[in-house]
PDB file of N, CA and C in Angstrom:
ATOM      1  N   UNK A   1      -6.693  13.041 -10.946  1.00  0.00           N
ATOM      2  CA  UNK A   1      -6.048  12.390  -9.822  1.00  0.00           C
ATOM      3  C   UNK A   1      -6.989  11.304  -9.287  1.00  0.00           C
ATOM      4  N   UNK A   2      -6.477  10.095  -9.018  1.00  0.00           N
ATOM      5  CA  UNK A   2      -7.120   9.248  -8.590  1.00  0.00           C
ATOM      6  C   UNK A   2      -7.456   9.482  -6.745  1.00  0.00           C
ATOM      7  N   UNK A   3      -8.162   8.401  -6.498  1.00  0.00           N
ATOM      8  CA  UNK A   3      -9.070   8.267  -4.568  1.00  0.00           C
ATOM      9  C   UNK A   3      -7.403   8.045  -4.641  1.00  0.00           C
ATOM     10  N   UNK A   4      -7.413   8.463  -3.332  1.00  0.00           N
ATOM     11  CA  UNK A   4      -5.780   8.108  -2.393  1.00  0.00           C
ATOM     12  C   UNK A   4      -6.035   5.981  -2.431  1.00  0.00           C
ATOM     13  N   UNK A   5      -7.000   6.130  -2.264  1.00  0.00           N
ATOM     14  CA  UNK A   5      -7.119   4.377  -2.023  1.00  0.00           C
ATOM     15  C   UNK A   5      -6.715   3.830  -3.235  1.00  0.00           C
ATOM     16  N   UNK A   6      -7.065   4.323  -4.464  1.00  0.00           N
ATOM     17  CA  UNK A   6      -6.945   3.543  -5.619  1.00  0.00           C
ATOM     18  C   UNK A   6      -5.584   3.463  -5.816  1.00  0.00           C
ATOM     19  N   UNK A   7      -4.777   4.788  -6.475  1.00  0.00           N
ATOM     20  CA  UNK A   7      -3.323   5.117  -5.884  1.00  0.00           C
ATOM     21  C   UNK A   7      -2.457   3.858  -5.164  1.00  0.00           C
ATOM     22  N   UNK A   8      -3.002   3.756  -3.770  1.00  0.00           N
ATOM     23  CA  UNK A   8      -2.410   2.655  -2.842  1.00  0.00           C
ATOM     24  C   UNK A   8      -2.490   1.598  -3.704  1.00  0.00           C
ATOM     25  N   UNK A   9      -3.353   0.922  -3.939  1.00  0.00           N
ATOM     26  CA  UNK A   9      -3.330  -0.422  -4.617  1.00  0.00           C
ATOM     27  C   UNK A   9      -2.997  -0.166  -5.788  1.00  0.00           C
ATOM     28  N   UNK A  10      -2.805   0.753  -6.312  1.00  0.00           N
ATOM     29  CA  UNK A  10      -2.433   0.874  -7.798  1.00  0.00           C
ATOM     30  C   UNK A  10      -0.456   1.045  -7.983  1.00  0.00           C
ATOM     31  N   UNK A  11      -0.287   1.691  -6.633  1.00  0.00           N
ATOM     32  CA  UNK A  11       1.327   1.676  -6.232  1.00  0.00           C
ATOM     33  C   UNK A  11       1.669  -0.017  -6.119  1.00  0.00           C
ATOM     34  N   UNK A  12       1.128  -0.851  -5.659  1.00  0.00           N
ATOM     35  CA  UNK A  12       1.327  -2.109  -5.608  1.00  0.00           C
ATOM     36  C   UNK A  12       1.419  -2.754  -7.014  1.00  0.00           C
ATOM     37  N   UNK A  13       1.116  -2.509  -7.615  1.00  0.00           N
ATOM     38  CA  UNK A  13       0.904  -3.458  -9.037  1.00  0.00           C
ATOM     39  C   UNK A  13       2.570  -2.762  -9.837  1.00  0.00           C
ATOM     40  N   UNK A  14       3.182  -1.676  -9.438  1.00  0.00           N
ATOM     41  CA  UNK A  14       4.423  -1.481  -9.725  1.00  0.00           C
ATOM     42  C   UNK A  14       5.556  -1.951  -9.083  1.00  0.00           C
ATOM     43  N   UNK A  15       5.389  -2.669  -7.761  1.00  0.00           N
ATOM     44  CA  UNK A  15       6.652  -2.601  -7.336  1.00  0.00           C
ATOM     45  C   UNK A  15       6.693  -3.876  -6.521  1.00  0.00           C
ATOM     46  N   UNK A  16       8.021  -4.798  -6.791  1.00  0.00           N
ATOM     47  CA  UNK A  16       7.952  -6.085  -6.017  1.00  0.00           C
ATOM     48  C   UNK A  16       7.351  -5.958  -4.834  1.00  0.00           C
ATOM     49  N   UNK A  17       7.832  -5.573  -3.525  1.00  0.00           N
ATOM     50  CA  UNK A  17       6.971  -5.226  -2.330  1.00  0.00           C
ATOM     51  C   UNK A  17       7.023  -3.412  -1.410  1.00  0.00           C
ATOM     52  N   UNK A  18       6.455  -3.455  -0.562  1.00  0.00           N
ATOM     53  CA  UNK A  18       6.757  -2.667  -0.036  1.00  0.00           C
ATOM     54  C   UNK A  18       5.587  -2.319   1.460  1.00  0.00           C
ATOM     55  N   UNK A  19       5.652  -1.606   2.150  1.00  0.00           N
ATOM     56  CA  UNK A  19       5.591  -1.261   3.612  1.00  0.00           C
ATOM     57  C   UNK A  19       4.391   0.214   3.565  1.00  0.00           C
ATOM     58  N   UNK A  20       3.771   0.523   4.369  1.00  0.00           N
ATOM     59  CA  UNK A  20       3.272   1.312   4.997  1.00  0.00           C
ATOM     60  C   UNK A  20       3.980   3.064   4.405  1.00  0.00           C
ATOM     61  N   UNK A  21       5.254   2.657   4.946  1.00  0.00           N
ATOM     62  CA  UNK A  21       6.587   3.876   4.776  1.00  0.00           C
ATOM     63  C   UNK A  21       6.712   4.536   2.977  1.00  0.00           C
ATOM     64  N   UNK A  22       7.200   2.918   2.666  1.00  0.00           N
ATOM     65  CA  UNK A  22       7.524   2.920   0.985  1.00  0.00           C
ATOM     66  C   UNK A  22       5.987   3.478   0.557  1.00  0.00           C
ATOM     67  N   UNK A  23       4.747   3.547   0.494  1.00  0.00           N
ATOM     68  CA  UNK A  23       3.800   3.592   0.066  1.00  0.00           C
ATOM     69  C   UNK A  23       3.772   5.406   0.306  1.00  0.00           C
ATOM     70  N   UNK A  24       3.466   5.989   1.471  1.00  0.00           N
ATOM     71  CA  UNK A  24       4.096   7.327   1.995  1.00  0.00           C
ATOM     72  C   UNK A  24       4.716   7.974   1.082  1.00  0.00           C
ATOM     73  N   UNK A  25       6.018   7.525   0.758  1.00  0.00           N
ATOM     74  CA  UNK A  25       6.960   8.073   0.299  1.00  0.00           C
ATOM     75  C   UNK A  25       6.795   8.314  -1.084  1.00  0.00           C
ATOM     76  N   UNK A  26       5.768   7.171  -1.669  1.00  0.00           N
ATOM     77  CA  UNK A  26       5.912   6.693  -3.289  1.00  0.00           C
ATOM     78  C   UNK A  26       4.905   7.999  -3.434  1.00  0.00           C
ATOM     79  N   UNK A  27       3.856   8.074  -2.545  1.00  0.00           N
ATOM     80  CA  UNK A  27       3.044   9.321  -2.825  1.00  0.00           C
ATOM     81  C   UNK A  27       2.712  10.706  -2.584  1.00  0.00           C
ATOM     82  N   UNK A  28       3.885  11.026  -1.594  1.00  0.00           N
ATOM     83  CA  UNK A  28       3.485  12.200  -0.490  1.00  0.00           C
ATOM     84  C   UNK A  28       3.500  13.144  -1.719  1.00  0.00           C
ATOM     85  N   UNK A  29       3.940  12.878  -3.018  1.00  0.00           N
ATOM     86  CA  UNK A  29       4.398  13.913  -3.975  1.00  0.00           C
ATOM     87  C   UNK A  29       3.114  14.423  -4.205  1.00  0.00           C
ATOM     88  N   UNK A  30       1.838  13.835  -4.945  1.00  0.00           N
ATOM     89  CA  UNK A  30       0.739  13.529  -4.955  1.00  0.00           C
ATOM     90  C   UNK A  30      -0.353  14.222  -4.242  1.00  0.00           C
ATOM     91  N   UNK A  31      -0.120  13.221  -3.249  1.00  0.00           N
ATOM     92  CA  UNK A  31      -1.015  13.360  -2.176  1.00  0.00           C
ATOM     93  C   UNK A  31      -0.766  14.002  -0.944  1.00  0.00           C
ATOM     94  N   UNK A  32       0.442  14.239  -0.433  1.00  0.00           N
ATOM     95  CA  UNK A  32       1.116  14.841   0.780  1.00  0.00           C
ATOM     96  C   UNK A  32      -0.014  15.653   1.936  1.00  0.00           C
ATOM     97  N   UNK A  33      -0.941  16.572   0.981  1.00  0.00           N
ATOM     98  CA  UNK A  33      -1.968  17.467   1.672  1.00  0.00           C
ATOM     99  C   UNK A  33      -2.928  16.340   2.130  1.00  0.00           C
ATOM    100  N   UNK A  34      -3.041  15.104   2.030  1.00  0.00           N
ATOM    101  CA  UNK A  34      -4.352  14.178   2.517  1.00  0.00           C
ATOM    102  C   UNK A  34      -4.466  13.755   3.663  1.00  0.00           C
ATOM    103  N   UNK A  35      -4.843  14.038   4.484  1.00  0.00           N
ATOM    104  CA  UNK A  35      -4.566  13.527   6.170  1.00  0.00           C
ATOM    105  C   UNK A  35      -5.162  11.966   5.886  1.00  0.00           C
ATOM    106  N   UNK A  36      -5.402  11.220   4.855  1.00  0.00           N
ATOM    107  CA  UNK A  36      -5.569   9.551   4.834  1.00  0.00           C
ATOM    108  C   UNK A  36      -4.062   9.164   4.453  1.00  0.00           C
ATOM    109  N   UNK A  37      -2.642  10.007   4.407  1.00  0.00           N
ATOM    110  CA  UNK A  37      -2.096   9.559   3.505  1.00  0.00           C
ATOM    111  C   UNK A  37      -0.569   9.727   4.965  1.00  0.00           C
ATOM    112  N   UNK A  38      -1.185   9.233   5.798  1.00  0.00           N
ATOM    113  CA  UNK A  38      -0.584   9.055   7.404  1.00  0.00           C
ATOM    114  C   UNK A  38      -0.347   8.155   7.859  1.00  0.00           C
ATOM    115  N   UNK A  39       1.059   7.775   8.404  1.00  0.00           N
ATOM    116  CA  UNK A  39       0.936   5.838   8.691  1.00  0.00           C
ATOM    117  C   UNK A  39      -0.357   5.250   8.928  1.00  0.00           C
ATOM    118  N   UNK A  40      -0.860   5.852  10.006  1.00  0.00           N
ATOM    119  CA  UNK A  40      -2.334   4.932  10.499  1.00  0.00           C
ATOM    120  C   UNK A  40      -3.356   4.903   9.639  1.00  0.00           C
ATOM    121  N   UNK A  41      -3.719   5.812   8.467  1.00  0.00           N
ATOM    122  CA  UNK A  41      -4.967   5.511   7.795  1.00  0.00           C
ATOM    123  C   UNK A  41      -3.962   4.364   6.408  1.00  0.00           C
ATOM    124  N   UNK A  42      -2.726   4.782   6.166  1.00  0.00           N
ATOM    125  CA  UNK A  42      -2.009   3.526   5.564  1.00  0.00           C
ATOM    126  C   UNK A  42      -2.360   2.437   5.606  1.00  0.00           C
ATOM    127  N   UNK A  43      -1.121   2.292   7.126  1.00  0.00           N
ATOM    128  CA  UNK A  43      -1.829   0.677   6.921  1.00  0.00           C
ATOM    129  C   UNK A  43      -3.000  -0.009   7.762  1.00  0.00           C
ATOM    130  N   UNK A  44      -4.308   0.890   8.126  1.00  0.00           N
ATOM    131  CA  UNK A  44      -5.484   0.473   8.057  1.00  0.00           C
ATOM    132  C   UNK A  44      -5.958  -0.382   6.601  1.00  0.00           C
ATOM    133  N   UNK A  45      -5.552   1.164   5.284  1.00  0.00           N
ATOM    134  CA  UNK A  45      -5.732   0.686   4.000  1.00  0.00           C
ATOM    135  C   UNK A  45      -4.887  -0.396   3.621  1.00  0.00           C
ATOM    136  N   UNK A  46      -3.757  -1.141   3.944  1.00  0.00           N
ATOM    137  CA  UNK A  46      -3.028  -2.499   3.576  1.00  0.00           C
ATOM    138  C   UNK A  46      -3.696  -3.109   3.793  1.00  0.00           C
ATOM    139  N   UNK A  47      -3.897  -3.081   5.265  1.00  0.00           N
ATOM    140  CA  UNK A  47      -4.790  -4.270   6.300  1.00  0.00           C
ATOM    141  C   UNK A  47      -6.104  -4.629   5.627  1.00  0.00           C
ATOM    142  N   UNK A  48      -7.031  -4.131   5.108  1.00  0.00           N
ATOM    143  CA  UNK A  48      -8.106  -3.622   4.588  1.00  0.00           C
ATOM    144  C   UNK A  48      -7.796  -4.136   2.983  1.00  0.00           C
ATOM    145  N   UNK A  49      -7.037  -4.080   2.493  1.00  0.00           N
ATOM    146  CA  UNK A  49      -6.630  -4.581   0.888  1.00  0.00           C
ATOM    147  C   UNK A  49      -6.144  -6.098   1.225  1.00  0.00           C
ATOM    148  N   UNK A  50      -5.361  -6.355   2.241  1.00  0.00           N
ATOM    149  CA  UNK A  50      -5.028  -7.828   2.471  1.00  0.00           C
ATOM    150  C   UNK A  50      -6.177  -8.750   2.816  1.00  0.00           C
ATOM    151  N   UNK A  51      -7.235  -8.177   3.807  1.00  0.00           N
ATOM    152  CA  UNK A  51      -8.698  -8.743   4.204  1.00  0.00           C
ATOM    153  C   UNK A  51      -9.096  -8.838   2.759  1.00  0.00           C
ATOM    154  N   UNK A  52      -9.382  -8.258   2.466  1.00  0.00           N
ATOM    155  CA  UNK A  52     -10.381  -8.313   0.732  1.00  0.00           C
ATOM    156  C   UNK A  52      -9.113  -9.237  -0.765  1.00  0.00           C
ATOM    157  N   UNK A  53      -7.986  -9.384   0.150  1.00  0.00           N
ATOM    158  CA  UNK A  53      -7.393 -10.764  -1.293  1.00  0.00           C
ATOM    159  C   UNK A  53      -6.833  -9.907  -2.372  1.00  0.00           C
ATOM    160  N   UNK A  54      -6.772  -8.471  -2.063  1.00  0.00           N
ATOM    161  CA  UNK A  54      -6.188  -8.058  -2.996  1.00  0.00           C
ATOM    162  C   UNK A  54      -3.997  -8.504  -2.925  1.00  0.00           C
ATOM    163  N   UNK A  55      -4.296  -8.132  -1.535  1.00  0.00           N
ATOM    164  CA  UNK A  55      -2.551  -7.820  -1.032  1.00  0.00           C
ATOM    165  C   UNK A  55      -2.390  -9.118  -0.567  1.00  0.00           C
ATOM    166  N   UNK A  56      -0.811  -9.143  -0.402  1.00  0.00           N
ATOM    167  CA  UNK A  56      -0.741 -10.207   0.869  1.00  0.00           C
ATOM    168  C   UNK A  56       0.508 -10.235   1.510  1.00  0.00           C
ATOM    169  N   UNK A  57       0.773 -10.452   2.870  1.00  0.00           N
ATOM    170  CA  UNK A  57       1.921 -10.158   3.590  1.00  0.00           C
ATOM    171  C   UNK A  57       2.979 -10.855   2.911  1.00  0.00           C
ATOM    172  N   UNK A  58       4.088  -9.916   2.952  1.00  0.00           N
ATOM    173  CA  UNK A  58       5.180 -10.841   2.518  1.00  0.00           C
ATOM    174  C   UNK A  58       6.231 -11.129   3.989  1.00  0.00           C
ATOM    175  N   UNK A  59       6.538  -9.931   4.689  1.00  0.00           N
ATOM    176  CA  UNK A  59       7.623 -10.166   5.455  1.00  0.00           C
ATOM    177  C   UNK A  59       7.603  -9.082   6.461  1.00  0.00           C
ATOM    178  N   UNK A  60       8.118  -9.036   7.696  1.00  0.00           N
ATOM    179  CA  UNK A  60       8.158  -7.755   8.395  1.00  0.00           C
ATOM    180  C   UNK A  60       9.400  -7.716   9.018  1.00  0.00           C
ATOM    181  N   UNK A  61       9.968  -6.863   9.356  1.00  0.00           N
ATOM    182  CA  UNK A  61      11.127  -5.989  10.083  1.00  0.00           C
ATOM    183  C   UNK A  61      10.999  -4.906  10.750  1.00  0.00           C
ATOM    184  N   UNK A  62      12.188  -4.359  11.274  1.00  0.00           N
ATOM    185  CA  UNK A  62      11.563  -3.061  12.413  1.00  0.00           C
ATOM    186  C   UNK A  62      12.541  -1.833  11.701  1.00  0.00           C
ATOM    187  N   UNK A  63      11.895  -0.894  11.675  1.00  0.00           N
ATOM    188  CA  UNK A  63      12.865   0.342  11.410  1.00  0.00           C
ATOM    189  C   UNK A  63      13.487   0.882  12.164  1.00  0.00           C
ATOM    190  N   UNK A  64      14.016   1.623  12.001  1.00  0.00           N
ATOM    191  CA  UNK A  64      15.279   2.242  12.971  1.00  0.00           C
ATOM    192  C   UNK A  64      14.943   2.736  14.531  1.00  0.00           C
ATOM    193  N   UNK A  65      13.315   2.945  14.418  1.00  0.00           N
ATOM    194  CA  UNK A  65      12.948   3.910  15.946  1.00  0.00           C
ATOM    195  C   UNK A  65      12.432   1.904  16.617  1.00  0.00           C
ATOM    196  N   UNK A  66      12.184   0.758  16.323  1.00  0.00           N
ATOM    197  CA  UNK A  66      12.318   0.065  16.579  1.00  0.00           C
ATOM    198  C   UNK A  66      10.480  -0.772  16.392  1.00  0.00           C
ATOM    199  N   UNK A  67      10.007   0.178  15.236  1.00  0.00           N
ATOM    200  CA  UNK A  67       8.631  -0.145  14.985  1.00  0.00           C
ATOM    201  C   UNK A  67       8.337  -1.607  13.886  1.00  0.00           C
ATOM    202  N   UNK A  68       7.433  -1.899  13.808  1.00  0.00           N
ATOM    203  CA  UNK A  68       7.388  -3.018  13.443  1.00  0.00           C
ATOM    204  C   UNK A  68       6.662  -2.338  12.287  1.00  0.00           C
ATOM    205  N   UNK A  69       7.005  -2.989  10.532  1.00  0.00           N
ATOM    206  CA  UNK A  69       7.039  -2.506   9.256  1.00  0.00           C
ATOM    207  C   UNK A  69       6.798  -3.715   8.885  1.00  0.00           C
ATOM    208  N   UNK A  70       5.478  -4.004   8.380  1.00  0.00           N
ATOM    209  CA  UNK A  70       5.096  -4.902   7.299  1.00  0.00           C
ATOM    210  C   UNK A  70       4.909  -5.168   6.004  1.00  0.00           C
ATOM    211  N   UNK A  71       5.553  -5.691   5.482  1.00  0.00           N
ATOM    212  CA  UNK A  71       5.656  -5.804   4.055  1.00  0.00           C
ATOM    213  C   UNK A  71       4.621  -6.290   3.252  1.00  0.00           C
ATOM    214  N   UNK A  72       4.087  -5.704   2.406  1.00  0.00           N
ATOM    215  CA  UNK A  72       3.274  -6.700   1.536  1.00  0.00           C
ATOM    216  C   UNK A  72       2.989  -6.759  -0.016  1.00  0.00           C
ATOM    217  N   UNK A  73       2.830  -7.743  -1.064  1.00  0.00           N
ATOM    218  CA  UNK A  73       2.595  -7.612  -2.511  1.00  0.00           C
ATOM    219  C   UNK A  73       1.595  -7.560  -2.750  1.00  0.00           C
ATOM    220  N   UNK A  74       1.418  -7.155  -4.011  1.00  0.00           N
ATOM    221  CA  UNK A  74       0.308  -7.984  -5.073  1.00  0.00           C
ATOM    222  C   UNK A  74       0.410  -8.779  -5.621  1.00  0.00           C
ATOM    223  N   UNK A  75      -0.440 -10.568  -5.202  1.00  0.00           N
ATOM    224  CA  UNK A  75       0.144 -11.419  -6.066  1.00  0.00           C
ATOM    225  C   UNK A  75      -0.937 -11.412  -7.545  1.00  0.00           C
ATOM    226  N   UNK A  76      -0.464 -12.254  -8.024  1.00  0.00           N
ATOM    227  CA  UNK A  76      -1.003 -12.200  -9.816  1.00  0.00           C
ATOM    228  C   UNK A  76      -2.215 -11.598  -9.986  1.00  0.00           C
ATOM    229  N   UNK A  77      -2.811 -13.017  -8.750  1.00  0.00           N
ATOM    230  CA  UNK A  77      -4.447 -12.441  -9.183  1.00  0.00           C
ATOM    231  C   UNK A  77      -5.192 -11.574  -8.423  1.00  0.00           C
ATOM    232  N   UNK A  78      -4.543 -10.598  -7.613  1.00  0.00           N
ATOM    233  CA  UNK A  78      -4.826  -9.186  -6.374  1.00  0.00           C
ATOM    234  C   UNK A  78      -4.290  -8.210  -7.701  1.00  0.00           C
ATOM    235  N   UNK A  79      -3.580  -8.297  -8.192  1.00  0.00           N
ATOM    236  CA  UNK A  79      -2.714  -7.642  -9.439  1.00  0.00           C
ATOM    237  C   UNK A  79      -4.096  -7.090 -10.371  1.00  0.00           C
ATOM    238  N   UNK A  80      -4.045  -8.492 -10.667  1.00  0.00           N
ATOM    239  CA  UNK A  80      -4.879  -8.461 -12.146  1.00  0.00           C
ATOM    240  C   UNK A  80      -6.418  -7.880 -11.818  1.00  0.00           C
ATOM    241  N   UNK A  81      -7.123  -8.239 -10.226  1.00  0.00           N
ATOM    242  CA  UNK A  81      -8.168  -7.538  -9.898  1.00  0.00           C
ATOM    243  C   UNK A  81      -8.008  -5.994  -9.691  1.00  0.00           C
ATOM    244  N   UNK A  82      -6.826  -5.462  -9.299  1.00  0.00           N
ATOM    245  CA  UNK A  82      -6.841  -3.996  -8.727  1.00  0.00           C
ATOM    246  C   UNK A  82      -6.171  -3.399 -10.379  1.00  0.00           C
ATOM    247  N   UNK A  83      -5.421  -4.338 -11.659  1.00  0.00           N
ATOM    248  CA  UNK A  83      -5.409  -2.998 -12.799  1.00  0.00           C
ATOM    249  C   UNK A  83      -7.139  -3.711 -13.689  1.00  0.00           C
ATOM    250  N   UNK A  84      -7.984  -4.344 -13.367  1.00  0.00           N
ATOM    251  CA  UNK A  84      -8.967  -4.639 -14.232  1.00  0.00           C
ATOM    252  C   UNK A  84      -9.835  -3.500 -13.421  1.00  0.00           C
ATOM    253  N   UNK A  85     -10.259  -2.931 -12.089  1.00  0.00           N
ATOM    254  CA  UNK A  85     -10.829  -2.140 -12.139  1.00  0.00           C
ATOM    255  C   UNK A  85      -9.759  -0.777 -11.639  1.00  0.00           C
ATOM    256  N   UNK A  86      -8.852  -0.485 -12.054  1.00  0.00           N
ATOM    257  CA  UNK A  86      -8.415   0.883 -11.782  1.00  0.00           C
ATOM    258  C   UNK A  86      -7.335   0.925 -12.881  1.00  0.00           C
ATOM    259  N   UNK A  87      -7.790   2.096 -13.773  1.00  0.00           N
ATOM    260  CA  UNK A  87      -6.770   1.681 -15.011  1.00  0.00           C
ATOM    261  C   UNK A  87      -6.139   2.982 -14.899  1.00  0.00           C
TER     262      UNK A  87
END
């Protein structure tokens, strides 16, 4: 099993975009028992992957309780850095 962190950025290199939530969801299977694997240590870890050029915002919207959900990708070359060191 991979770091919960690697995982995160490694969920990105599969999927056009996705949120804080979508990331949660893609792993609770996984990881569910990880208290890093909680909105707030989330998207600390986005925030934290977008600072370092891996990620980058795409778009935000609010979910249903009326929270604000940020979207973000991997573009080519955040891609190509996060599968050259996490295979």
């Amino acid at each position: 099993m991979k770091p919960l962190n690697y995982a995160i950025l490694k969920y990105f290199t599969t999927v056009k975009e996705a949120c804080a939530d979508d990331v949660i969801d893609a792993l609770k299977g996984d990881y569910g028992n990880f208290k890093a694997l909680r909105k707030p240590a989330v998207v600390e870890a986005l925030m934290t992957a977008e600072a370092n050029g891996l990620l980058e915002e795409t778009r935000f919207d609010f979910d249903r309780n009326r929270e604000v959900r940020v979207y973000y990708h991997a573009h080519k070359e955040g891609a190509d850095t996060i599968n050259s060191y996490i295979r």
